[in-house]
C-alpha atoms as a PDB file:
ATOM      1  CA  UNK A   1      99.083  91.855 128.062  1.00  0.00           C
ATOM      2  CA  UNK A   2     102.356  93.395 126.688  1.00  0.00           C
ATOM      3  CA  UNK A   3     104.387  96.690 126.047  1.00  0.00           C
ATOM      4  CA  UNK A   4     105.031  95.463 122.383  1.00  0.00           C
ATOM      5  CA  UNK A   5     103.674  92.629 120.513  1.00  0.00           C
ATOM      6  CA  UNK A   6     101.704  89.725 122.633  1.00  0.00           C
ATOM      7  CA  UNK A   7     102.154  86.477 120.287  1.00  0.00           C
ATOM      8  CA  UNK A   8     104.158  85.512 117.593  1.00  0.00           C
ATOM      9  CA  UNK A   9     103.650  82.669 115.522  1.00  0.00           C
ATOM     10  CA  UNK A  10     106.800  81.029 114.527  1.00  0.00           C
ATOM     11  CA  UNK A  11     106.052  77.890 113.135  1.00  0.00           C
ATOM     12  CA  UNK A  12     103.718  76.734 110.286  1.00  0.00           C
ATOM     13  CA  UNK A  13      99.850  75.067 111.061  1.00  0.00           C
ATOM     14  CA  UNK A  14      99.324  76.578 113.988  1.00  0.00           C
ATOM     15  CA  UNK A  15      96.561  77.124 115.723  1.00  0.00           C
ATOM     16  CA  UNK A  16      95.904  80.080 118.213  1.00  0.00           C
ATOM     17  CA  UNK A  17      92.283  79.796 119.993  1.00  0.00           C
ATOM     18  CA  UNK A  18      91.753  82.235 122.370  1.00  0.00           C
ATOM     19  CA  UNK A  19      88.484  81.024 123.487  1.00  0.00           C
ATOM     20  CA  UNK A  20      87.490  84.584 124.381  1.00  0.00           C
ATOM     21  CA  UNK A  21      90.054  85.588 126.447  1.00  0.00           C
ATOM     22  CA  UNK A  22      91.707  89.126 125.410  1.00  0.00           C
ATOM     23  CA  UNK A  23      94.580  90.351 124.489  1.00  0.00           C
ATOM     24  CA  UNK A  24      95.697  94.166 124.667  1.00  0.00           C
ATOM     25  CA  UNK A  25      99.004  94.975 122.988  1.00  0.00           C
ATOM     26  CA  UNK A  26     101.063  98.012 122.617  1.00  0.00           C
ATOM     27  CA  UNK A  27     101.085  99.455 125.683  1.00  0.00           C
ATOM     28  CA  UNK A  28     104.110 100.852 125.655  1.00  0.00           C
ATOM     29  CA  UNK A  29     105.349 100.779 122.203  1.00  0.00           C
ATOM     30  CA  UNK A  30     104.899  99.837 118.616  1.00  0.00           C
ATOM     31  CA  UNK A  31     103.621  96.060 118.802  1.00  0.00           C
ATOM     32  CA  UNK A  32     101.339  93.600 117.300  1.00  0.00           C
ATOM     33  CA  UNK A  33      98.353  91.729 119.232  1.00  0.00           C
ATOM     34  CA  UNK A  34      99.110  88.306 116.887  1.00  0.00           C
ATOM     35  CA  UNK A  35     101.988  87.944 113.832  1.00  0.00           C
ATOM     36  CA  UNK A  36     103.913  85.955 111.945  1.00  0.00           C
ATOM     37  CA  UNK A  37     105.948  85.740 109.124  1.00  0.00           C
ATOM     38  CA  UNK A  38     107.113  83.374 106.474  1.00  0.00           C
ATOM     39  CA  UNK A  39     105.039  80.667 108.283  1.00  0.00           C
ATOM     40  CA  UNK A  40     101.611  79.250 106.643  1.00  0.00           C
ATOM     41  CA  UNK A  41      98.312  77.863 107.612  1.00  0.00           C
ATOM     42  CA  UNK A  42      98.290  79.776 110.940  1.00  0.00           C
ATOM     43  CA  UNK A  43      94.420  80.045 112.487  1.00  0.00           C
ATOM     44  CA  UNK A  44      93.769  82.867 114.741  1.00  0.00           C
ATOM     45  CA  UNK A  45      90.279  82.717 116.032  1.00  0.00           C
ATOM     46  CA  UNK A  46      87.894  83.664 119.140  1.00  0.00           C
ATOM     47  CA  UNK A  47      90.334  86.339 120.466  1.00  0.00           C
ATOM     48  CA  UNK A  48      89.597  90.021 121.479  1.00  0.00           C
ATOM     49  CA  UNK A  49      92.449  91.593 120.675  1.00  0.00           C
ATOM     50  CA  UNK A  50      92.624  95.453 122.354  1.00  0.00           C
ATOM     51  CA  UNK A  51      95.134  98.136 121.504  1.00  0.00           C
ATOM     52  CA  UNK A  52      96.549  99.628 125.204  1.00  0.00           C
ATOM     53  CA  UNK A  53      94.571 102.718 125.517  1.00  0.00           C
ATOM     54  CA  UNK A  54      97.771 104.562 127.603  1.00  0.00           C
ATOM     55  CA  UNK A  55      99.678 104.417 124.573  1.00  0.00           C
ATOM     56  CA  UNK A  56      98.083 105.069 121.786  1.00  0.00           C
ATOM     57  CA  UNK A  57     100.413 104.064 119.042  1.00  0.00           C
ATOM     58  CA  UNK A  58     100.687 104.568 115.334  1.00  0.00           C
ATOM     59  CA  UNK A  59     101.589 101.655 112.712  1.00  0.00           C
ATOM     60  CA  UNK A  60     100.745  99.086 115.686  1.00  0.00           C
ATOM     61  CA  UNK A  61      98.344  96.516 114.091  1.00  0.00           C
ATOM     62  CA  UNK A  62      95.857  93.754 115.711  1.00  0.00           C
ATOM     63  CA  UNK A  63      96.762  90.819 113.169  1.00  0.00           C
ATOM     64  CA  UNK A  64      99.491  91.463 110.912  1.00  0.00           C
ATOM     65  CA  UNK A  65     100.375  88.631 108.493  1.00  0.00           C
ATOM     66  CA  UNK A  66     103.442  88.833 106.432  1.00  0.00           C
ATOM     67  CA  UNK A  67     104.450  86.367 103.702  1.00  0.00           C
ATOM     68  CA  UNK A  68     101.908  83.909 105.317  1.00  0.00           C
ATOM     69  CA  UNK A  69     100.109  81.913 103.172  1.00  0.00           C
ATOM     70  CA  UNK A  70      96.467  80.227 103.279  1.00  0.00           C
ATOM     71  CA  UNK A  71      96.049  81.255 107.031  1.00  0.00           C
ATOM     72  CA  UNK A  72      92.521  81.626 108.347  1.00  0.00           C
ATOM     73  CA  UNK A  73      91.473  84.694 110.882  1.00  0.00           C
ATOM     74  CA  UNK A  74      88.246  84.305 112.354  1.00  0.00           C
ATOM     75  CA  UNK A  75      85.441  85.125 114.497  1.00  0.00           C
ATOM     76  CA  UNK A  76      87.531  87.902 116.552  1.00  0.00           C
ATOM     77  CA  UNK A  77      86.783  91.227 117.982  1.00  0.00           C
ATOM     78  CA  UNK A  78      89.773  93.820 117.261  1.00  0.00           C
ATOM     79  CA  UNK A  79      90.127  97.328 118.122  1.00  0.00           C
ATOM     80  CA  UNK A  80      92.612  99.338 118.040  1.00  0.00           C
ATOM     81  CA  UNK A  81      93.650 103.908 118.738  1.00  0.00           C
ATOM     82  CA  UNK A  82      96.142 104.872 116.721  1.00  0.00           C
ATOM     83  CA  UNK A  83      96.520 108.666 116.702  1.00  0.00           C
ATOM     84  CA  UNK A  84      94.067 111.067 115.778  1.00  0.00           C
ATOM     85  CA  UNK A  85      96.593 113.727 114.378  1.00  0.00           C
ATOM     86  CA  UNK A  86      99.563 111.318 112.300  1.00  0.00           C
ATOM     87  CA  UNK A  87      98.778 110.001 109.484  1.00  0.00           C
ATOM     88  CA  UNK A  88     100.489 106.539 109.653  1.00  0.00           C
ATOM     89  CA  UNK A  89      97.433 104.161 111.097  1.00  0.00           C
ATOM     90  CA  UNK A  90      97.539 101.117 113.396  1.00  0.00           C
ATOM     91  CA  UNK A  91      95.114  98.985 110.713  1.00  0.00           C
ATOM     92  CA  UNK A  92      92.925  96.008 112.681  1.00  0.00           C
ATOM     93  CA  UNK A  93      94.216  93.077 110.278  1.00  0.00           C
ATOM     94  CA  UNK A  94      97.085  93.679 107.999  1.00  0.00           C
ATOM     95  CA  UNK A  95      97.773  91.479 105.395  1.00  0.00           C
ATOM     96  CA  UNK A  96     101.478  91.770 103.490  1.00  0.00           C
ATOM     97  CA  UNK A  97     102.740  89.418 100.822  1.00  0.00           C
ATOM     98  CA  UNK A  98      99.982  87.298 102.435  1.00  0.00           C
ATOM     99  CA  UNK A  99      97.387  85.059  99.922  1.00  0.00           C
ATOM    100  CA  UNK A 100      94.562  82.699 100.067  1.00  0.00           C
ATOM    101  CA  UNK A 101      93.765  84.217 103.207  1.00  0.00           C
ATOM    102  CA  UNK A 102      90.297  82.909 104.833  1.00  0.00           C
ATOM    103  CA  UNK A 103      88.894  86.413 106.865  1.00  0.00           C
ATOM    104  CA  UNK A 104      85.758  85.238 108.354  1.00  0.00           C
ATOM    105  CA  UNK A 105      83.089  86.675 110.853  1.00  0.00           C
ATOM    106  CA  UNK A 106      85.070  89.182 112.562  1.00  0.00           C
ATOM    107  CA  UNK A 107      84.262  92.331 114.261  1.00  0.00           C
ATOM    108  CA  UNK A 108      87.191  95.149 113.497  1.00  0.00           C
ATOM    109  CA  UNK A 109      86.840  98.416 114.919  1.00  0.00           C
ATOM    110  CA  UNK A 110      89.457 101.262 114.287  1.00  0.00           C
ATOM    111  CA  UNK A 111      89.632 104.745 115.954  1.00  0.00           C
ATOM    112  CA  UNK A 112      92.747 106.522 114.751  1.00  0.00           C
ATOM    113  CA  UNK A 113      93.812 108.453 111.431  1.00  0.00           C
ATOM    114  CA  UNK A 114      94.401 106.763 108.657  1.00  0.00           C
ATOM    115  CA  UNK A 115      93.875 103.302 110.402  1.00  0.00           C
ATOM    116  CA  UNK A 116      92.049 100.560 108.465  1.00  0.00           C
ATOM    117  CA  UNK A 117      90.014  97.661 109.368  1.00  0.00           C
ATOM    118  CA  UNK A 118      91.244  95.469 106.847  1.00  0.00           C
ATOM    119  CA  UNK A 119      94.319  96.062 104.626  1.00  0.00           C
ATOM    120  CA  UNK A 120      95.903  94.006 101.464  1.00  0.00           C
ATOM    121  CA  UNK A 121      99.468  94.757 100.619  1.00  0.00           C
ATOM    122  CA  UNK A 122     100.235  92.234  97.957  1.00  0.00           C
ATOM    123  CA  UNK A 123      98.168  89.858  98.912  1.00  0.00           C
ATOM    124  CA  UNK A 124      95.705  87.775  96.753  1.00  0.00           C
ATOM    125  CA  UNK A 125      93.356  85.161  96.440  1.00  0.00           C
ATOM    126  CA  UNK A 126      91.635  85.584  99.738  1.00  0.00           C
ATOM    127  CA  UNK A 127      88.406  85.263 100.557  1.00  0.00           C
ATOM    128  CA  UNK A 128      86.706  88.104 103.467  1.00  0.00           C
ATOM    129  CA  UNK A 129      83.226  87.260 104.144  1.00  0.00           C
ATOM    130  CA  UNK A 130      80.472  88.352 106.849  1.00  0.00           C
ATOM    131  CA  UNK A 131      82.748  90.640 108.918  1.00  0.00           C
ATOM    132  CA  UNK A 132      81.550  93.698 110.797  1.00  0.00           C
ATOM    133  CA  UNK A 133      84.339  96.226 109.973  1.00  0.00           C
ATOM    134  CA  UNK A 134      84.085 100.023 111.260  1.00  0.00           C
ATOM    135  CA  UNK A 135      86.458 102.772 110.324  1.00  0.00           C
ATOM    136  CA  UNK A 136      86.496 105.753 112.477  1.00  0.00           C
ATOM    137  CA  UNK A 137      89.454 107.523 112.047  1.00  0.00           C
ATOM    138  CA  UNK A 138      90.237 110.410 109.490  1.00  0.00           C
ATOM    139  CA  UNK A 139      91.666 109.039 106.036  1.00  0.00           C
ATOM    140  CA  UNK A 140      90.191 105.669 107.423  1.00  0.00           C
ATOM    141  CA  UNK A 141      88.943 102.730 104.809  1.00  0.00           C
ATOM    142  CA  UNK A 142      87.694  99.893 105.448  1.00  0.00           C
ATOM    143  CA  UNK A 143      88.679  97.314 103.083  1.00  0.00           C
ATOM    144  CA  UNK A 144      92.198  98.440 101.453  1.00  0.00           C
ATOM    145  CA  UNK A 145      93.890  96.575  98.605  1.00  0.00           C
ATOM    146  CA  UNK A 146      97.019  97.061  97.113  1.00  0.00           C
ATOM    147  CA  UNK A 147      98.956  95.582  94.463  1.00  0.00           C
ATOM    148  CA  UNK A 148      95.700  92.603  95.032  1.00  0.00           C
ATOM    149  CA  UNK A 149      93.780  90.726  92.574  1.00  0.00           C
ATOM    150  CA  UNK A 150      91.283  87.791  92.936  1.00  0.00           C
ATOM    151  CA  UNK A 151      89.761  88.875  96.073  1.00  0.00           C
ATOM    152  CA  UNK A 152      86.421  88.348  97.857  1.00  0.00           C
ATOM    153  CA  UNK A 153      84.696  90.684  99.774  1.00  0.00           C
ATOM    154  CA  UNK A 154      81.400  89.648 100.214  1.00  0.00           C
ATOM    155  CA  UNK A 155      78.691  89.798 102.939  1.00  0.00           C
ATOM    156  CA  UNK A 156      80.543  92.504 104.934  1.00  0.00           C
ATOM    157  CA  UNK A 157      79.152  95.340 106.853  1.00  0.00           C
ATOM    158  CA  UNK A 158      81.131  98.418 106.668  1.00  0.00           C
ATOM    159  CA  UNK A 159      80.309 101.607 108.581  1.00  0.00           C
ATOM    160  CA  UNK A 160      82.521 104.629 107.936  1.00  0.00           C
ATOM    161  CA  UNK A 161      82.213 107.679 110.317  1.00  0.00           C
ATOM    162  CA  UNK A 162      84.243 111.061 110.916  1.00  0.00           C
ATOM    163  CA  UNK A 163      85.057 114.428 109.477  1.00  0.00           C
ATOM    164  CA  UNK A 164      87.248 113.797 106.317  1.00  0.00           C
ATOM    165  CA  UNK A 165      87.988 111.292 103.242  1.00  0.00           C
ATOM    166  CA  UNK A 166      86.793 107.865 103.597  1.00  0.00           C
ATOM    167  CA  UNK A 167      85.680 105.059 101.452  1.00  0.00           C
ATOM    168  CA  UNK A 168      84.052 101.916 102.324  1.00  0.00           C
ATOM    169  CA  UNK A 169      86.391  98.920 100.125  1.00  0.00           C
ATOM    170  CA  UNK A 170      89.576 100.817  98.030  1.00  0.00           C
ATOM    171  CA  UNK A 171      91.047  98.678  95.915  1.00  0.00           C
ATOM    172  CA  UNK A 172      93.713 100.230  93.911  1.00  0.00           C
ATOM    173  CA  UNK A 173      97.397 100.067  92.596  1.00  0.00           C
ATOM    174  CA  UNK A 174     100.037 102.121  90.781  1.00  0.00           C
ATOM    175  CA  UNK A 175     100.421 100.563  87.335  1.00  0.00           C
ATOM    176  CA  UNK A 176      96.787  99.211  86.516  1.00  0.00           C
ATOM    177  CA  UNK A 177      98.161  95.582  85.822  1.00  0.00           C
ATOM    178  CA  UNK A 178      98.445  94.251  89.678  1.00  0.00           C
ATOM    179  CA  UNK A 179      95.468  94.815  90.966  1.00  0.00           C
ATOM    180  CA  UNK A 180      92.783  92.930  88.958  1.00  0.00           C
ATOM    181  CA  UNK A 181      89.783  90.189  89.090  1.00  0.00           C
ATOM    182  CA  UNK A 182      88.404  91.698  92.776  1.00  0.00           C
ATOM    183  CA  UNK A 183      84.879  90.867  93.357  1.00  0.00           C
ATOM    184  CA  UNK A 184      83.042  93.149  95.907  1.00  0.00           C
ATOM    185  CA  UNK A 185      79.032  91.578  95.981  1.00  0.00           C
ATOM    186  CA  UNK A 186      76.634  91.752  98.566  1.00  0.00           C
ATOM    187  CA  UNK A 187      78.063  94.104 100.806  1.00  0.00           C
ATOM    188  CA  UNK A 188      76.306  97.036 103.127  1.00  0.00           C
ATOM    189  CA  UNK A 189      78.112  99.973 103.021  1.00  0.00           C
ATOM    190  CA  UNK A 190      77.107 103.438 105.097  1.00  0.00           C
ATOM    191  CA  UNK A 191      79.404 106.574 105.363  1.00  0.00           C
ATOM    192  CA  UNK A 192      77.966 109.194 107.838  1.00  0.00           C
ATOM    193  CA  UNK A 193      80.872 112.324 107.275  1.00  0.00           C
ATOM    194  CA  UNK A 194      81.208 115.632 106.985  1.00  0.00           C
ATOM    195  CA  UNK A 195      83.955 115.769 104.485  1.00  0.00           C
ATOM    196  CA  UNK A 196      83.879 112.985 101.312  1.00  0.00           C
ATOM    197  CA  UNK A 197      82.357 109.569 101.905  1.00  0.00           C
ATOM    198  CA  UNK A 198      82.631 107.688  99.440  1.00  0.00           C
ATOM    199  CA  UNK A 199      81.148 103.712  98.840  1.00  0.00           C
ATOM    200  CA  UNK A 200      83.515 102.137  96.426  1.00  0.00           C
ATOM    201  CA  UNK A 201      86.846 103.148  95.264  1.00  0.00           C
ATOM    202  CA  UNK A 202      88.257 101.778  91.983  1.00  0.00           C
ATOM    203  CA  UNK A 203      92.123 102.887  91.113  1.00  0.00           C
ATOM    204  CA  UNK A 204      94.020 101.408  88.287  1.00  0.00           C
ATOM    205  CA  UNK A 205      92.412  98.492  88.490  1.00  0.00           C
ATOM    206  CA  UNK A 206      90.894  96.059  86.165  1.00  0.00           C
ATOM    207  CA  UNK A 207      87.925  93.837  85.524  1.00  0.00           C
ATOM    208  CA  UNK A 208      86.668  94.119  88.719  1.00  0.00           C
ATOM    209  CA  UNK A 209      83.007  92.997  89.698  1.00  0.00           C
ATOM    210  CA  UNK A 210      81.237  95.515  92.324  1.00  0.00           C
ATOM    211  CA  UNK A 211      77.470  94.244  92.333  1.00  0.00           C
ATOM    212  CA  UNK A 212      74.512  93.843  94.561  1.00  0.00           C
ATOM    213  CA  UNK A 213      75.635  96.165  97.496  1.00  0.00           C
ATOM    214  CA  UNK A 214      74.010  98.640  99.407  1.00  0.00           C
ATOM    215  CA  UNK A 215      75.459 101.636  99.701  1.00  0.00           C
ATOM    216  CA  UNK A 216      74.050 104.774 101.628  1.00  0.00           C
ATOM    217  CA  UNK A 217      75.926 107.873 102.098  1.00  0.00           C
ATOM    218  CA  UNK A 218      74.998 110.615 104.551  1.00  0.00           C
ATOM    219  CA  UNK A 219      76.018 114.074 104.913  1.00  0.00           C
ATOM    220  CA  UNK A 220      78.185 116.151 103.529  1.00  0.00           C
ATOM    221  CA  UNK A 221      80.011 115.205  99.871  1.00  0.00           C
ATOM    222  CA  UNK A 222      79.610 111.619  99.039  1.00  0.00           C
ATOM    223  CA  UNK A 223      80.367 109.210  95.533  1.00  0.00           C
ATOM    224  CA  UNK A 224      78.649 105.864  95.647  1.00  0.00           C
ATOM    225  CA  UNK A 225      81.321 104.088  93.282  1.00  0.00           C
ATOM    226  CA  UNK A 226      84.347 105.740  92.370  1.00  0.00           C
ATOM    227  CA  UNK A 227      86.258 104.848  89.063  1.00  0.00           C
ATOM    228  CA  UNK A 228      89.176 106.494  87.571  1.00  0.00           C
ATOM    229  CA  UNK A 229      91.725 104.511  85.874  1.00  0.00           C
ATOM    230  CA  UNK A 230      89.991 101.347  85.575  1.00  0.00           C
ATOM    231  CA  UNK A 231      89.228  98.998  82.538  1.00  0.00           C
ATOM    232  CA  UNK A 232      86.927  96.650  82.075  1.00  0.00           C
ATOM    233  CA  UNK A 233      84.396  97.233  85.981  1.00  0.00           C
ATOM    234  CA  UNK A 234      81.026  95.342  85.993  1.00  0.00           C
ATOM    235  CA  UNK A 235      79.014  97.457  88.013  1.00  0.00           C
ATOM    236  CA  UNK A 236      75.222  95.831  88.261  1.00  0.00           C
ATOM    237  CA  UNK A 237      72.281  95.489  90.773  1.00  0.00           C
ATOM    238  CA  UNK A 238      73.566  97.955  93.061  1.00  0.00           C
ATOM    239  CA  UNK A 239      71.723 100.268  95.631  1.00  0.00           C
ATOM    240  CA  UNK A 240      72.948 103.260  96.147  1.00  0.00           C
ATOM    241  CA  UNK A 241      71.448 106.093  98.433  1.00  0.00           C
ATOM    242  CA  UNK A 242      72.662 109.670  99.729  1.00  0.00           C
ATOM    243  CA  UNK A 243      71.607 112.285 101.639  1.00  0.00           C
ATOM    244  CA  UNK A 244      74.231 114.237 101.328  1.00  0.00           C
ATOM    245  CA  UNK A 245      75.073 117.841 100.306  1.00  0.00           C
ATOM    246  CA  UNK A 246      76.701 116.827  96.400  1.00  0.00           C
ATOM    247  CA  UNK A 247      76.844 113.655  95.562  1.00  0.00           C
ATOM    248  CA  UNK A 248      76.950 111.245  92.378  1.00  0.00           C
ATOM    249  CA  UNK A 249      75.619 107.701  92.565  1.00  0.00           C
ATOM    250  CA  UNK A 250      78.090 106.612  89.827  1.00  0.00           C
ATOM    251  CA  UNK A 251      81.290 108.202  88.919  1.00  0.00           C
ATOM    252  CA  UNK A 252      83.625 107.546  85.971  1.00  0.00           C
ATOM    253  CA  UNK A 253      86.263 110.283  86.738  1.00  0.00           C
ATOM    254  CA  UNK A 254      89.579 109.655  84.442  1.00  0.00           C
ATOM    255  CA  UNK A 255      90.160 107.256  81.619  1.00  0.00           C
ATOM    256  CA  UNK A 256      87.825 104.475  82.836  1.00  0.00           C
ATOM    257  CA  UNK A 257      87.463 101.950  79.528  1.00  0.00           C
ATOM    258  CA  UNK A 258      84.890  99.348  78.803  1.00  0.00           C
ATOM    259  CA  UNK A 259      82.934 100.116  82.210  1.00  0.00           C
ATOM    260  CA  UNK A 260      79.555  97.633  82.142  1.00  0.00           C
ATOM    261  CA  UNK A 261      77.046 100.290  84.595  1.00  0.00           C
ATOM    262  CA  UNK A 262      74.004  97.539  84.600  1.00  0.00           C
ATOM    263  CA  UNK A 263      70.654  97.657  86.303  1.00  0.00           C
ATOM    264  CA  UNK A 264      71.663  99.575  89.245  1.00  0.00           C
ATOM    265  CA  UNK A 265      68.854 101.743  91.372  1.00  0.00           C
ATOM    266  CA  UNK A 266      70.111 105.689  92.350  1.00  0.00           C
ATOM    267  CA  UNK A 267      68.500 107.774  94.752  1.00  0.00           C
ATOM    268  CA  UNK A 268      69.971 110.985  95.718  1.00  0.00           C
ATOM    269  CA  UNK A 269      67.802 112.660  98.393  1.00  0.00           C
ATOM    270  CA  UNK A 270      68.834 116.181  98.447  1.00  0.00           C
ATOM    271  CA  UNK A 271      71.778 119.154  97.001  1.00  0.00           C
ATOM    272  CA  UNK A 272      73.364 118.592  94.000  1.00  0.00           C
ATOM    273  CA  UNK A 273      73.441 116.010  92.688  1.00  0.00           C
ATOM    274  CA  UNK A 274      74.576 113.733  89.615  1.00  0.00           C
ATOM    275  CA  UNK A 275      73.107 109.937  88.880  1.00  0.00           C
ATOM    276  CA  UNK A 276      76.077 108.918  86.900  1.00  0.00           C
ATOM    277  CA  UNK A 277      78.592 110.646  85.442  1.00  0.00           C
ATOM    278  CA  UNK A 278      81.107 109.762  82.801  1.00  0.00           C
ATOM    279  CA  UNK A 279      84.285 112.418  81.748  1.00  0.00           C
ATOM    280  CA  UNK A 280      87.702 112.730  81.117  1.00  0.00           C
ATOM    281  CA  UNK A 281      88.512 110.180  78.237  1.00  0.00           C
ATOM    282  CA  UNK A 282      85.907 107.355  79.835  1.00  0.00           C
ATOM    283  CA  UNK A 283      85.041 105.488  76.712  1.00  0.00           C
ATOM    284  CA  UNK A 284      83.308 102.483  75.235  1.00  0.00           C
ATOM    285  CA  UNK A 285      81.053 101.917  78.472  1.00  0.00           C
ATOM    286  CA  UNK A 286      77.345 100.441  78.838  1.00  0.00           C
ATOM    287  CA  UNK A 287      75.071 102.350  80.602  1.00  0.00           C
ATOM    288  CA  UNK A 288      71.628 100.267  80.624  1.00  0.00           C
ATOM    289  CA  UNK A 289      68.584 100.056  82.234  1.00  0.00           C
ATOM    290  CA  UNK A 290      69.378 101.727  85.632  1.00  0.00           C
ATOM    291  CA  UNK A 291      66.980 103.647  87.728  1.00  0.00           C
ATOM    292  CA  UNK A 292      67.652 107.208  89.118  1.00  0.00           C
ATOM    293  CA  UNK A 293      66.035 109.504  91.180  1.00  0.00           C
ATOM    294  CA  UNK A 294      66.756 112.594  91.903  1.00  0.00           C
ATOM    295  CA  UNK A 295      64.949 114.888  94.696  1.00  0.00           C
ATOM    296  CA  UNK A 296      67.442 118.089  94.354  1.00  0.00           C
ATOM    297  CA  UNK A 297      69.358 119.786  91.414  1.00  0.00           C
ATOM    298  CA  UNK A 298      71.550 117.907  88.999  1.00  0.00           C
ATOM    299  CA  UNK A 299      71.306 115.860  86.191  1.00  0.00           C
ATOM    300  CA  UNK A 300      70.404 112.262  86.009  1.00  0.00           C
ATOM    301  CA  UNK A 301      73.153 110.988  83.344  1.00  0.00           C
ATOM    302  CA  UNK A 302      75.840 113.334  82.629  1.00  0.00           C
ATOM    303  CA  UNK A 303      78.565 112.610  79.592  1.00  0.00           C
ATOM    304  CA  UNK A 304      81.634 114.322  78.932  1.00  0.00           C
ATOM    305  CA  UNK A 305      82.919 116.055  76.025  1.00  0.00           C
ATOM    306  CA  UNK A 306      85.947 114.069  76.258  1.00  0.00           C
ATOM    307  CA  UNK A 307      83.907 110.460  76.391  1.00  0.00           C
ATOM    308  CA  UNK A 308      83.253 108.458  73.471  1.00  0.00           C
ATOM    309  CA  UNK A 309      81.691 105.610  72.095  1.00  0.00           C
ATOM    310  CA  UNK A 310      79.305 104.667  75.030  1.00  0.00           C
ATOM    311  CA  UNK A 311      75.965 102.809  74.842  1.00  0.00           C
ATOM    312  CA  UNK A 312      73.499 104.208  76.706  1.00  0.00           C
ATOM    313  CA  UNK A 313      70.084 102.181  77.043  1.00  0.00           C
ATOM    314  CA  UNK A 314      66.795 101.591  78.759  1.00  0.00           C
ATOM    315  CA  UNK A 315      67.656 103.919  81.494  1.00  0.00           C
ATOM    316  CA  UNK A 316      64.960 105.648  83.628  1.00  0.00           C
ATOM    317  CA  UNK A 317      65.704 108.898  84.981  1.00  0.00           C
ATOM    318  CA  UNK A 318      63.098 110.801  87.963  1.00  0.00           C
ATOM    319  CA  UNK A 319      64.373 114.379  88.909  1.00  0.00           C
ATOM    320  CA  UNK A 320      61.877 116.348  91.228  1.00  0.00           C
ATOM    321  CA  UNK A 321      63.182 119.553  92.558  1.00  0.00           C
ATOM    322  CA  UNK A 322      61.272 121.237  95.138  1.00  0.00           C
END
């Protein structure tokens, strides 16, 4: 137990098995449970790592790797407060300059705003597989990439809860260029919020893979897979569901080229509703053989005035409004 930060790693190939025992970190001040950096192949595994409940503090961060290379994190339980009402986050595992990180079977639980389970700053080539990650916090994700390419995030559940924006995995950066190669497969996804919960984010990224999640959204406004900015996406054999009060199973908001929308199944349970949608200078996309239903108002495929030279074939569109 400390008032600031409970281990630092300060050396490389280290090892750091709790063997269950738990940490809590932060109870006075801003502190990490476990960092390090500049040092590599660190393994942090089997620990429960607790943010102090007394003092609730923002930008204080479970695991936080910086400029640590090919480190492995797994099989812990991490949970940490933050503050409801600031809008810098304590994340569960942040990753900074960090690659070829191994994240692995871990259960990450985050309660304040804008706290997420799992963020990458700059970091690539890592591989985040069967975790249990669940965000919240207002403005909470929970998988965040930045500036990140050639990522895995596969076999992950992630559960997003609370009144405003969320989205299950983000993965974005600010010039298009950095951020690029990301495969998100296999994943189940649920947002239960009152405000926007959204499935997948895409943001100036490109030739990203998002296929063969589930993704449910309930209540209130809700966007299964969310593209703007983004060349190049293979989006196939997807589920998505909502019950929410607008939603769109597919959305290709702003300048979103070469976008492959493949065999994916679309139910949208009630409101108003849009299967996939394509505007604002989203051209030269595939839209084939997907399946949509639609129990509410809306329109199964909707395509801009300002989108051009898209295929669209073999789709199957169901609307019943009751």
């Amino acid at each position: 137990k400390s008032g600031r930060t409970c281990f630092t790693i300060t050396a490389n190939k280290v090892t750091l098995d709790c063997r269950g025992f738990t940490i809590t970190y932060s109870n006075d001040t801003v502190g990490y449970g476990i960092t390090t950096s500049g040092y590599n192949y660190s393994t942090i595994s089997n620990c429960i790592i607790n943010q102090s409940g007394r003092a609730n503090k923002t930008n204080s961060y479970g695991v936080y790797l910086r400029q640590a290379w090919n480190s492995t994190i797994q099989a812990n339980t991490i949970y940490t407060l933050g503050q409801v009402n600031l809008p810098l986050g304590s994340h569960g595992i942040n990753l900074q300059g960090s690659n070829r990180t191994v994240i692995y079977r871990n259960n990450v639980t985050t309660i304040g705003r804008s706290s997420y389970t799992l963020i990458l700053y700059n970091s690539s080539l890592s591989n985040i597989t069967n975790n249990l990650f669940v965000a919240l916090g207002g403005f909470s994700y929970g998988v965040y990439t930045f500036e990140a390419s050639s990522n895995l995030v596969t076999y992950n559940n992630i559960t997003n809860g609370n009144q405003t924006t969320t989205y299950g995995v983000y993965i974005s950066s600010s010039n298009g260029i950095s951020s690029k190669f990301n495969n998100v497969t296999y994943n189940n996804i649920t947002t239960s919020v009152a405000g926007y919960g959204n499935g997948v984010g895409l943001l100036k990224s490109s030739n990203d893979v998002v296929a063969n999640n589930f993704i449910k959204m309930n209540g209130g406004f809700g966007i299964g897979l969310y593209i703007t900015n983004s060349n190049g996406a293979n989006v196939s054999f997807n589920v998505i569901s909502s019950n929410g009060t607008y939603s769109a199973g597919i959305d290709l908001a702003t300048s979103s080229l070469g976008t492959q929308i493949i065999r994916n199944n679309i139910t949208l349970n009630k409101g108003s509703s849009i299967g996939i949608l394509s505007k604002s200078a989203s051209n030269h996309s595939r839209i084939d053989f997907n399946n949509i239903n639609l129990y509410g108002i809306g329109n199964g495929i909707e395509i801009g005035s300002n989108s051009n030279f898209n295929n669209l074939t073999g789709n199957v569109v169901y609307i019943n409004v009751s």
